[in-house]
Structures are given as C-alpha cells and as structure tokens.
PDB file of N, CA and C in Angstrom:
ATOM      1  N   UNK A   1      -0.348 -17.235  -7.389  1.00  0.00           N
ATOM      2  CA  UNK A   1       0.478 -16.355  -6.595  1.00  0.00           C
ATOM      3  C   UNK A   1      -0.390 -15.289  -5.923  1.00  0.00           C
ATOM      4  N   UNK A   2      -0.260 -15.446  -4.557  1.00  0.00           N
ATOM      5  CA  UNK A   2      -1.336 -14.259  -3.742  1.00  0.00           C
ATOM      6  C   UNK A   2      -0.406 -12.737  -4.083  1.00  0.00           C
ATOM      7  N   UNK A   3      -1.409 -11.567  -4.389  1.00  0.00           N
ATOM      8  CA  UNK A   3      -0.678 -10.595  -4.427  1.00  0.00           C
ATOM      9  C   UNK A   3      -0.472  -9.672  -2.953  1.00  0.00           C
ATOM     10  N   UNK A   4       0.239  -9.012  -2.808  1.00  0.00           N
ATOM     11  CA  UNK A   4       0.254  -8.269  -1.771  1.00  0.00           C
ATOM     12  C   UNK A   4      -0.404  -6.656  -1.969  1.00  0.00           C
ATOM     13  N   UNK A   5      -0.812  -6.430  -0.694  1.00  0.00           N
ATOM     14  CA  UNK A   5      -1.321  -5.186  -0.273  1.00  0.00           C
ATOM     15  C   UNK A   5      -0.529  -4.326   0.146  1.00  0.00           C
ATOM     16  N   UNK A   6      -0.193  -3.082  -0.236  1.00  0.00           N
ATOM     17  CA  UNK A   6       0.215  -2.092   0.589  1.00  0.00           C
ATOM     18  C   UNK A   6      -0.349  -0.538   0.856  1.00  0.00           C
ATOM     19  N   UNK A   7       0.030  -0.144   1.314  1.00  0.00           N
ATOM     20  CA  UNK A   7      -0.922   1.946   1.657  1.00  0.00           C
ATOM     21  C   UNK A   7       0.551   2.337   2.074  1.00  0.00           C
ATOM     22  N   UNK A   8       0.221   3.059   0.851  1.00  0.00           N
ATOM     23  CA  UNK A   8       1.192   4.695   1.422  1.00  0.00           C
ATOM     24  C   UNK A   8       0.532   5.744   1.165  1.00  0.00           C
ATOM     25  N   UNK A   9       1.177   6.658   1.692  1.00  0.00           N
ATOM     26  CA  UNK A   9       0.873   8.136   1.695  1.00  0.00           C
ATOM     27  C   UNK A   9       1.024   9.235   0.738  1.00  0.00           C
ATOM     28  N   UNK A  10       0.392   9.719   0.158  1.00  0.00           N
ATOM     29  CA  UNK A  10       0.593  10.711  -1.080  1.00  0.00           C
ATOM     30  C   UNK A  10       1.004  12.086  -0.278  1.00  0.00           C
ATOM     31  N   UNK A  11       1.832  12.780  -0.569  1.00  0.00           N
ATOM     32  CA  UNK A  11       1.644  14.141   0.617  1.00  0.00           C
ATOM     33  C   UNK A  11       1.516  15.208  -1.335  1.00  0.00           C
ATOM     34  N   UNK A  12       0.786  15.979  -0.964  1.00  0.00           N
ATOM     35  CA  UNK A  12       0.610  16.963  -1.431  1.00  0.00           C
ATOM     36  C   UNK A  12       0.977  18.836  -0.719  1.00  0.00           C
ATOM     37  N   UNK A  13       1.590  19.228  -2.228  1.00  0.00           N
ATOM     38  CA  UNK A  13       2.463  20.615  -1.979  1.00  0.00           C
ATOM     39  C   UNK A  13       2.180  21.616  -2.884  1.00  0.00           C
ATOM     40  N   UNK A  14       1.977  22.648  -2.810  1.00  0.00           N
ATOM     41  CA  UNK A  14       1.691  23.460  -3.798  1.00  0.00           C
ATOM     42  C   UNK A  14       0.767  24.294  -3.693  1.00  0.00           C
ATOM     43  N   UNK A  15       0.278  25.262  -4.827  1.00  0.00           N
ATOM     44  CA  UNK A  15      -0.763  26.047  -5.388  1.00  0.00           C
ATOM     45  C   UNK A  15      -1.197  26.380  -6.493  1.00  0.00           C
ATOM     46  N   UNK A  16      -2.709  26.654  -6.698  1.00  0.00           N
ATOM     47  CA  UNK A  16      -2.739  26.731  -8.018  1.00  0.00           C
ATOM     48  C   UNK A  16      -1.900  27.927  -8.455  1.00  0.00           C
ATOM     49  N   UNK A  17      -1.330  28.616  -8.146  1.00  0.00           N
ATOM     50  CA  UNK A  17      -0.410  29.217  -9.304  1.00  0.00           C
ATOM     51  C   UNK A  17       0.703  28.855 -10.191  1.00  0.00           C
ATOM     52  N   UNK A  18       1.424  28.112  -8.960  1.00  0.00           N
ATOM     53  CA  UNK A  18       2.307  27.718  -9.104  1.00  0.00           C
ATOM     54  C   UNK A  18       2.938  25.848  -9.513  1.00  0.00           C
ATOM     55  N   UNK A  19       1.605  25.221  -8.879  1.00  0.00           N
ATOM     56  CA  UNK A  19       1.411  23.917  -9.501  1.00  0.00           C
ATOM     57  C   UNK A  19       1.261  22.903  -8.234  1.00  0.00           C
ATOM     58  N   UNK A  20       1.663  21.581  -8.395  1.00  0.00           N
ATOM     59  CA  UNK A  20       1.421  21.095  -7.033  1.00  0.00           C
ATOM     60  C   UNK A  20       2.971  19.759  -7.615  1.00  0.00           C
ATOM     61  N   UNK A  21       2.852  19.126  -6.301  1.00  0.00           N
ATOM     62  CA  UNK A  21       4.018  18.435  -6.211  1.00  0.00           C
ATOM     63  C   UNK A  21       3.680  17.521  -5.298  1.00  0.00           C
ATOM     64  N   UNK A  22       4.152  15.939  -5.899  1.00  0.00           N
ATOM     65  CA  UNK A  22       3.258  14.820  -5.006  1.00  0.00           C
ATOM     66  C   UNK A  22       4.503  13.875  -4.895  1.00  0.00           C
ATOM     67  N   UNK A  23       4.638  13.406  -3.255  1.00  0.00           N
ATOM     68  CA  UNK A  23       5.831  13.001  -2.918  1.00  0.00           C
ATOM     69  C   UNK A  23       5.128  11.588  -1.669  1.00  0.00           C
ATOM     70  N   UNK A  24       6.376  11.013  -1.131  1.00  0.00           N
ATOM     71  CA  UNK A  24       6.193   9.970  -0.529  1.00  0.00           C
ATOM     72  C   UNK A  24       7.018   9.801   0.533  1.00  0.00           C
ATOM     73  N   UNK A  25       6.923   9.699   1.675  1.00  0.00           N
ATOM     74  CA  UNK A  25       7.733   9.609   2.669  1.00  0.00           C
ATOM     75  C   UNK A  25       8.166   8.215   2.661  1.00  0.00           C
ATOM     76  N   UNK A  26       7.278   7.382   2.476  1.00  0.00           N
ATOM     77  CA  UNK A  26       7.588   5.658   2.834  1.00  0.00           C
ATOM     78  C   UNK A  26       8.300   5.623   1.246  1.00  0.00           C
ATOM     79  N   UNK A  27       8.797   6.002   0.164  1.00  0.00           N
ATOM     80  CA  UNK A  27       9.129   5.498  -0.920  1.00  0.00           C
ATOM     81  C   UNK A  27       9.671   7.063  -1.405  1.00  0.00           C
ATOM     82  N   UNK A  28      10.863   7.318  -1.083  1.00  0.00           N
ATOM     83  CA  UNK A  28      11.395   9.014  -1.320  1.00  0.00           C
ATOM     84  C   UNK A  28      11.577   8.849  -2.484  1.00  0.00           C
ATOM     85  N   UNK A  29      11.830   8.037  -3.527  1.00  0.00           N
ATOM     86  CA  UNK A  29      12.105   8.075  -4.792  1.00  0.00           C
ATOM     87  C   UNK A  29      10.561   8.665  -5.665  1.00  0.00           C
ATOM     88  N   UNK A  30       9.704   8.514  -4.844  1.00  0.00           N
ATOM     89  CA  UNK A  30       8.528   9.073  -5.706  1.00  0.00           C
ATOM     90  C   UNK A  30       8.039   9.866  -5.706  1.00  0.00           C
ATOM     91  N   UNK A  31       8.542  11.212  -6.971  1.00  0.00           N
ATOM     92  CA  UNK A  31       8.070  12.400  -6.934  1.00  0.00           C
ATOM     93  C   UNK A  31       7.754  13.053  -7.883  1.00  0.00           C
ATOM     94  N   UNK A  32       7.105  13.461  -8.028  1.00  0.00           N
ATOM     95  CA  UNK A  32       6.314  14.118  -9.208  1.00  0.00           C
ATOM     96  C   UNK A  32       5.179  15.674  -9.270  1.00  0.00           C
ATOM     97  N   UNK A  33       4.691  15.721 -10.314  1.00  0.00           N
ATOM     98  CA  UNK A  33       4.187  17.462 -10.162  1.00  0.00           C
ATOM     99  C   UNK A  33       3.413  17.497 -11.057  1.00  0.00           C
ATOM    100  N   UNK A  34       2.159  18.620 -10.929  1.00  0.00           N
ATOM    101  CA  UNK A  34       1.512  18.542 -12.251  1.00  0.00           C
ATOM    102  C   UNK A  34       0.565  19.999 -12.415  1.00  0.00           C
ATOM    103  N   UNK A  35      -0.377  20.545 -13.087  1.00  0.00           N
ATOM    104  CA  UNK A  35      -0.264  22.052 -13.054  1.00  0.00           C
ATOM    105  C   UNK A  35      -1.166  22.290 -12.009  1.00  0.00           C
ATOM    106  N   UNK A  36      -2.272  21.109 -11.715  1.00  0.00           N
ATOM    107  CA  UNK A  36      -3.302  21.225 -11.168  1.00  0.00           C
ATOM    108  C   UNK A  36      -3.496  19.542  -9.934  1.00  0.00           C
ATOM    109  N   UNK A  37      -4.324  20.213  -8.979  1.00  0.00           N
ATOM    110  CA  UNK A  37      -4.411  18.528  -8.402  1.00  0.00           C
ATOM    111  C   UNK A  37      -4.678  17.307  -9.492  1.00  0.00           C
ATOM    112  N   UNK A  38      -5.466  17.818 -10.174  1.00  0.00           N
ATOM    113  CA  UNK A  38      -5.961  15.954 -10.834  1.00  0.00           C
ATOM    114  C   UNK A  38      -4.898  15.946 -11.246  1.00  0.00           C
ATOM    115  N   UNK A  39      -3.992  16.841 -12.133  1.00  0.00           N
ATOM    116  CA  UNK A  39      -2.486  16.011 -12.703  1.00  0.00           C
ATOM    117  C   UNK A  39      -1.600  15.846 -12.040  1.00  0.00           C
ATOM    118  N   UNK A  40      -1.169  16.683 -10.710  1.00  0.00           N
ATOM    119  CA  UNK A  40      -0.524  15.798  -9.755  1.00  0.00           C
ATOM    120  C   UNK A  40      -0.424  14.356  -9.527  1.00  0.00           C
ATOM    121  N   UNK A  41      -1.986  13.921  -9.135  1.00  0.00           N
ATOM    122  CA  UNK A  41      -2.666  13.017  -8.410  1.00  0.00           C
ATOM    123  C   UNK A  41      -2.401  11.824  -9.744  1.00  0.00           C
ATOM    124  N   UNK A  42      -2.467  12.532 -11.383  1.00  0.00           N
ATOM    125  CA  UNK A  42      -2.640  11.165 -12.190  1.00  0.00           C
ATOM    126  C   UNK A  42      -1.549  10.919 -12.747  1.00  0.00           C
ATOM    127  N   UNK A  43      -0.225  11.639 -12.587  1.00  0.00           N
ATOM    128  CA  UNK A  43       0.739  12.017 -12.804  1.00  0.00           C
ATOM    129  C   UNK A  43       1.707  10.621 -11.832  1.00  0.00           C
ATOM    130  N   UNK A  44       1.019  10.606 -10.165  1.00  0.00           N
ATOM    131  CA  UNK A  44       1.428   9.887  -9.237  1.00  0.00           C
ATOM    132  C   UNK A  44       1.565   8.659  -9.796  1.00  0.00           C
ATOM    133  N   UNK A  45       0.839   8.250 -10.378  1.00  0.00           N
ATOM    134  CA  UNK A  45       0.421   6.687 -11.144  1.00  0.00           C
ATOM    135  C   UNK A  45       1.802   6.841 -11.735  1.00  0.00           C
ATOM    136  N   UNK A  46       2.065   7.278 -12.854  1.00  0.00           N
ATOM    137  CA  UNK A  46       3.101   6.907 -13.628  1.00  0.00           C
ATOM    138  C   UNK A  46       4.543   7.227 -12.137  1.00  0.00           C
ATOM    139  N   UNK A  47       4.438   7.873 -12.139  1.00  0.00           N
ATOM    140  CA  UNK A  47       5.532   7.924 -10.920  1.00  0.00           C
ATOM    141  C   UNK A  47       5.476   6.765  -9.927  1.00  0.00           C
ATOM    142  N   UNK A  48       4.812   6.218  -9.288  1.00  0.00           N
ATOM    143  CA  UNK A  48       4.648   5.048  -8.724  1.00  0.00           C
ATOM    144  C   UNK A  48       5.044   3.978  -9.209  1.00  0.00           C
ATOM    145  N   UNK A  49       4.888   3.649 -10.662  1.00  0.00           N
ATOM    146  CA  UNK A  49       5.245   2.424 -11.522  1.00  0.00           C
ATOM    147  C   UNK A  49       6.376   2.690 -12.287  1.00  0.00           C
ATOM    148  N   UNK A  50       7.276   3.673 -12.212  1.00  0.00           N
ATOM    149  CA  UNK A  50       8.490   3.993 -12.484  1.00  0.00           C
ATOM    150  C   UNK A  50       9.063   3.487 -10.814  1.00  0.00           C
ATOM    151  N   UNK A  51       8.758   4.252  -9.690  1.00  0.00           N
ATOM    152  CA  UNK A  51       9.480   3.665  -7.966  1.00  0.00           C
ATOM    153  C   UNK A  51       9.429   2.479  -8.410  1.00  0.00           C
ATOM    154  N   UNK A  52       8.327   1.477  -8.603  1.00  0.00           N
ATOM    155  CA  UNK A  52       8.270   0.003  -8.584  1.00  0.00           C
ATOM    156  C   UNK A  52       8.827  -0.654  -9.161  1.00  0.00           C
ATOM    157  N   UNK A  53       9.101  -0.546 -10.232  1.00  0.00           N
ATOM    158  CA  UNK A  53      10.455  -0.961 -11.578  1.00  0.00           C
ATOM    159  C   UNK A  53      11.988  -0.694 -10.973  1.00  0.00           C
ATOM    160  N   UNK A  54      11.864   0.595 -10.280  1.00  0.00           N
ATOM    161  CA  UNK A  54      13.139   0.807  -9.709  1.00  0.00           C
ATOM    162  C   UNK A  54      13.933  -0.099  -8.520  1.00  0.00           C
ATOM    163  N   UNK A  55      12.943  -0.660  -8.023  1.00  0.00           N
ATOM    164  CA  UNK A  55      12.734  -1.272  -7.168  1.00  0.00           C
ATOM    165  C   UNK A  55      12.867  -2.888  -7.347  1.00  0.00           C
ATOM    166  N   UNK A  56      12.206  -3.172  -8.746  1.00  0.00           N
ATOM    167  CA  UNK A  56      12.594  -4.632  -8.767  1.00  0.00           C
ATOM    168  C   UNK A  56      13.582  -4.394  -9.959  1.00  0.00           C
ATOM    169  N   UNK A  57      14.090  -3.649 -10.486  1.00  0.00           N
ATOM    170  CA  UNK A  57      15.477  -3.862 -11.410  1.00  0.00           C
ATOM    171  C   UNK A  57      16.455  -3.608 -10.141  1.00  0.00           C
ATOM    172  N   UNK A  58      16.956  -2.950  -9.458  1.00  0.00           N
ATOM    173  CA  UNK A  58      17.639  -3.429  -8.842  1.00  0.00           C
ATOM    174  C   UNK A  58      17.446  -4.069  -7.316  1.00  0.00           C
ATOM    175  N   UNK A  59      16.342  -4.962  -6.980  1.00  0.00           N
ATOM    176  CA  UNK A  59      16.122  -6.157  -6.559  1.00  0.00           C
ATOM    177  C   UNK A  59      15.883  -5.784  -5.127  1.00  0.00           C
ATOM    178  N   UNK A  60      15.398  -4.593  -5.344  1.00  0.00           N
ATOM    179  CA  UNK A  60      15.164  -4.258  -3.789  1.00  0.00           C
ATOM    180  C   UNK A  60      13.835  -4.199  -3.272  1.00  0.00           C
ATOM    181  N   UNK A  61      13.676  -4.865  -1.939  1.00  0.00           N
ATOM    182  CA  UNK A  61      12.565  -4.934  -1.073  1.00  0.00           C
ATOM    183  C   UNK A  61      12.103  -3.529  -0.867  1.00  0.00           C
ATOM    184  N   UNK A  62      10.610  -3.897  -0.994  1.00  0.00           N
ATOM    185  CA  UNK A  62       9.769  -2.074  -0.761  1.00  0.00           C
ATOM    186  C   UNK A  62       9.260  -2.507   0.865  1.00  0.00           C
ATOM    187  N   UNK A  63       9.603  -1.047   1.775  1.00  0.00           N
ATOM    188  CA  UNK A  63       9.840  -1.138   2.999  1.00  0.00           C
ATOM    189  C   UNK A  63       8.023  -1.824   3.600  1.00  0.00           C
ATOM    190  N   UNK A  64       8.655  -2.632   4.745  1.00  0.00           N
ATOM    191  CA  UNK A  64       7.877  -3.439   5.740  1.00  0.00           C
ATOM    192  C   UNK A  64       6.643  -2.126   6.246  1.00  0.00           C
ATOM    193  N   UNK A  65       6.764  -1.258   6.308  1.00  0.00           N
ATOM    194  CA  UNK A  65       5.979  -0.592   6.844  1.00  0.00           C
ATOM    195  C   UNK A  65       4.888  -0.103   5.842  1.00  0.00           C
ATOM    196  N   UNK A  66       4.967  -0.460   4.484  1.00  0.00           N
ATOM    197  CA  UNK A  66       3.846  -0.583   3.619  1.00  0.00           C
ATOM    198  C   UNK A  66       2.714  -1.372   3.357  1.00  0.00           C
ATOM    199  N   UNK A  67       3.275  -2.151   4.117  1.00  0.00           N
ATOM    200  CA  UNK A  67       2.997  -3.801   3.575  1.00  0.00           C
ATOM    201  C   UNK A  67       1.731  -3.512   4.476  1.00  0.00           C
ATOM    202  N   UNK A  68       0.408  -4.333   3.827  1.00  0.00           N
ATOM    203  CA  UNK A  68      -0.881  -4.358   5.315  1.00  0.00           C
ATOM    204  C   UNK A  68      -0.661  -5.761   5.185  1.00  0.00           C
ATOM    205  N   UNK A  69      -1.245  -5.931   6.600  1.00  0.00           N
ATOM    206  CA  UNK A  69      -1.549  -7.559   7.357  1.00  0.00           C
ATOM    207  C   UNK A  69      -2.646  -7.893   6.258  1.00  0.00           C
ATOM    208  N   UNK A  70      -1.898  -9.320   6.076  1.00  0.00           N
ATOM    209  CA  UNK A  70      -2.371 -10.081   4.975  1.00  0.00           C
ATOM    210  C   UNK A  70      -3.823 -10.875   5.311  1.00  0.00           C
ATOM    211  N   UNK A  71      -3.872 -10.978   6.895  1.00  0.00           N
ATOM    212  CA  UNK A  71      -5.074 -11.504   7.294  1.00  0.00           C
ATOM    213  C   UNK A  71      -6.064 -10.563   7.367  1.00  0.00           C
ATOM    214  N   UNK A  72      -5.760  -9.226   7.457  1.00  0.00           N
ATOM    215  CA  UNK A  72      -7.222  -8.287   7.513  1.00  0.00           C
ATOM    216  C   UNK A  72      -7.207  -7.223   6.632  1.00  0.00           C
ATOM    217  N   UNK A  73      -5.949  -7.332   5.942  1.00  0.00           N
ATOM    218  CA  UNK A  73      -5.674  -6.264   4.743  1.00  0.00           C
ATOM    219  C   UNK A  73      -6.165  -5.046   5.308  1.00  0.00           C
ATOM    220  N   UNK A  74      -5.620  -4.513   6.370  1.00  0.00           N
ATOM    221  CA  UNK A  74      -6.702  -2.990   7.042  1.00  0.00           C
ATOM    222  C   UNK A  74      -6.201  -1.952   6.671  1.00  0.00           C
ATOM    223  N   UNK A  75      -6.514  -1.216   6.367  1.00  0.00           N
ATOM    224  CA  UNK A  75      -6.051  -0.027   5.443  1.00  0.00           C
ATOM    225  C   UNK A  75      -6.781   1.334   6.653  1.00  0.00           C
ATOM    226  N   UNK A  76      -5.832   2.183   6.344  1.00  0.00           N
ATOM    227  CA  UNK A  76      -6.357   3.697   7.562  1.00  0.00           C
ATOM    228  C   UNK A  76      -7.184   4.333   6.208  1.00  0.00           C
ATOM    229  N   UNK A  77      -8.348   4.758   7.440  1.00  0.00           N
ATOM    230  CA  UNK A  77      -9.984   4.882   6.824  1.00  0.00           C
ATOM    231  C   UNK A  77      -9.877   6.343   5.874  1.00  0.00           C
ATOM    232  N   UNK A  78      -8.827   7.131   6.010  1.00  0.00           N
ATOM    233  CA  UNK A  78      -9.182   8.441   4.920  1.00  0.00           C
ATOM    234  C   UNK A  78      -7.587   8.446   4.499  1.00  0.00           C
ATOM    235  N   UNK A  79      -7.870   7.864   3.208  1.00  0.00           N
ATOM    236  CA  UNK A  79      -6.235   7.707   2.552  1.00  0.00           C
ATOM    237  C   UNK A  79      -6.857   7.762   1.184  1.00  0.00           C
ATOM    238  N   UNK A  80      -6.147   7.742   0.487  1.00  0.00           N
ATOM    239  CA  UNK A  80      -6.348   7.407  -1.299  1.00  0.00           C
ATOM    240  C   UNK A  80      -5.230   5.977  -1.505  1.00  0.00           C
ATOM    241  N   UNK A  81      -6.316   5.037  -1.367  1.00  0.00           N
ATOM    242  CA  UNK A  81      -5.311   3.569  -1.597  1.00  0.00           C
ATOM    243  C   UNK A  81      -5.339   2.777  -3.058  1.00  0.00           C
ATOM    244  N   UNK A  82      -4.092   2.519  -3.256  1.00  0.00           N
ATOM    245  CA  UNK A  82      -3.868   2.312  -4.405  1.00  0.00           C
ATOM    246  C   UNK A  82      -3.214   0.813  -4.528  1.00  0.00           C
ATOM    247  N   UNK A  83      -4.033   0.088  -5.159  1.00  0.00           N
ATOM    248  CA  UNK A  83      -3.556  -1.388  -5.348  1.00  0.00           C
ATOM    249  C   UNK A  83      -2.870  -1.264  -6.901  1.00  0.00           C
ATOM    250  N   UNK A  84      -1.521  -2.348  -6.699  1.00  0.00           N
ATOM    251  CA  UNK A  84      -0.847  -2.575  -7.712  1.00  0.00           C
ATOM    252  C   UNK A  84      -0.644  -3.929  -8.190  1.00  0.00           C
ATOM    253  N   UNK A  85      -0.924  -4.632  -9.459  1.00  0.00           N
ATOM    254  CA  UNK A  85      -0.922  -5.497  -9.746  1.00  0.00           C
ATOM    255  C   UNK A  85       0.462  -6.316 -10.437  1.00  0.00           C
ATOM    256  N   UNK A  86       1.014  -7.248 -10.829  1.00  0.00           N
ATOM    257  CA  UNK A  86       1.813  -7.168 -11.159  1.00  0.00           C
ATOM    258  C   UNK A  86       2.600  -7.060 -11.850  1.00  0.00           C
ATOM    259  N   UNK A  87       1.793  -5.946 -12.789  1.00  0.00           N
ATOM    260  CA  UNK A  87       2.388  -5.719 -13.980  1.00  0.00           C
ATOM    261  C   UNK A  87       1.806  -4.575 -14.002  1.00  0.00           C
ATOM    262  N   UNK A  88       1.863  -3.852 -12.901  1.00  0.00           N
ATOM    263  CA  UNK A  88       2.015  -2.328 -12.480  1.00  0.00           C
ATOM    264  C   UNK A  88       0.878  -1.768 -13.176  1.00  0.00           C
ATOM    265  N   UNK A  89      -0.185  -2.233 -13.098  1.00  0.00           N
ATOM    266  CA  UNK A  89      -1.551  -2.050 -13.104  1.00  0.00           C
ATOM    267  C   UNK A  89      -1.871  -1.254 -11.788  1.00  0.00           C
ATOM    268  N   UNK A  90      -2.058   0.136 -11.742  1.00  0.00           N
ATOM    269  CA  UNK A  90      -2.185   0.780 -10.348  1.00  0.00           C
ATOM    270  C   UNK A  90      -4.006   1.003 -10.593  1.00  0.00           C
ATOM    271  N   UNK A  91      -4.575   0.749  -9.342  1.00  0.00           N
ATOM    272  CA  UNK A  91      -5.826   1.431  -9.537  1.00  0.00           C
ATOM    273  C   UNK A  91      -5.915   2.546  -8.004  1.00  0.00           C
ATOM    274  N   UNK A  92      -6.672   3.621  -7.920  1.00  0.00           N
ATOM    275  CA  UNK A  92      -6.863   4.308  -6.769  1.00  0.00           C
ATOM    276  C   UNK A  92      -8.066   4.087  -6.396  1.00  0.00           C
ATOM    277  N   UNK A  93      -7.960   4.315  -5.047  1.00  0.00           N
ATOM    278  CA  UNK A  93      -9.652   4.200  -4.665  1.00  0.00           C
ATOM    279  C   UNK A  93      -9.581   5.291  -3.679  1.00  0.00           C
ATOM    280  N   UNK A  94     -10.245   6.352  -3.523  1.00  0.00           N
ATOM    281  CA  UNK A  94     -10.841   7.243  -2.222  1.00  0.00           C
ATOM    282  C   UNK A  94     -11.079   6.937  -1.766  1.00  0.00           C
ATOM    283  N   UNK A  95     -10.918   6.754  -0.373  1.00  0.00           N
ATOM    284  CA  UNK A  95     -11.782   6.180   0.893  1.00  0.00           C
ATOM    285  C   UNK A  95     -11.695   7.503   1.595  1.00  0.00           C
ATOM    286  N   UNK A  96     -13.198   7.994   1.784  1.00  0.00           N
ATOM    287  CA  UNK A  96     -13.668   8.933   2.737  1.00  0.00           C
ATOM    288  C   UNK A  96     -14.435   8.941   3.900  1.00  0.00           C
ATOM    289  N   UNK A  97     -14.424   6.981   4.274  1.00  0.00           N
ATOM    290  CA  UNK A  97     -15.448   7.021   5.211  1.00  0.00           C
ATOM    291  C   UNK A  97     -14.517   7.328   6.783  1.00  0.00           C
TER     292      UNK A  97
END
C-alpha cells in the first residue's frame, strides 16, 4: 500500500509569558498549547494524531488541498513537514532551505 504525502501549516500564537498555541487552518480541529515553543511544537504531534483518528473514526476524507502530487511529492521550501505513517507514526522535519 503506497502511503500518502501531505503539508500543512502549523500557525503559531503566543508569548513566553503567557504560553503559545498551535493551530491549523487546513485541519481546524487541531489545536493545542504548551508553556514554551518546543511544547507547543511537541504537543502538535499528539494533537495531530488525535485530528487523524478523528478523521478516520468517523470516515472522513482529510481535505484535497493537503494532499502533495504523488509524482513529485513537492513540498513549499520553509515549512516544518511532517510525514504520517499509518499508524500515526508522525515524524517532523525542518526544512530551512
């Protein structure tokens, strides 16, 4: 079974005083918070694989505009992309080039 690719967008909110808050425009169900960026950011993981469960318990398609072309898998060059396996194995990767 070929797996699929997708990129979304993490948007980040907040301050350190007050904490930060990590949300998704392409997937509004995914939101989460944490005191500092890295726990935002590792916090996202479990929040992501909670959207994705949500998503296949009740049997719903995750939107077309996530999805990358399967022939060049192209991903936009300064994102934090995150492949999911299927058993919600998330890994991140920085891309800063």
């Amino acid at each position: 079974m070929e797996s699929e690719c997708y990129e979304i967008t993490l948007i980040l909110n907040g301050d350190f005083e007050e904490g930060f808050t990590v949300t998704c425009k392409e997937l509004p169900e995914l939101i989460t918070e944490g005191g500092t960026i890295y726990e935002a950011i590792e916090n996202s993981k479990d929040a992501l694989i909670a959207t994705l469960e949500l998503y296949e318990d009740f049997n719903r398609e995750l939107p077309d505009s996530i999805k990358l072309d399967k022939r060049t898998k192209k991903a936009s060059k300064k994102k934090l992309d995150i492949s999911v396996t299927t058993t919600h194995e998330i890994n991140f990767h920085q891309s800063l080039v």
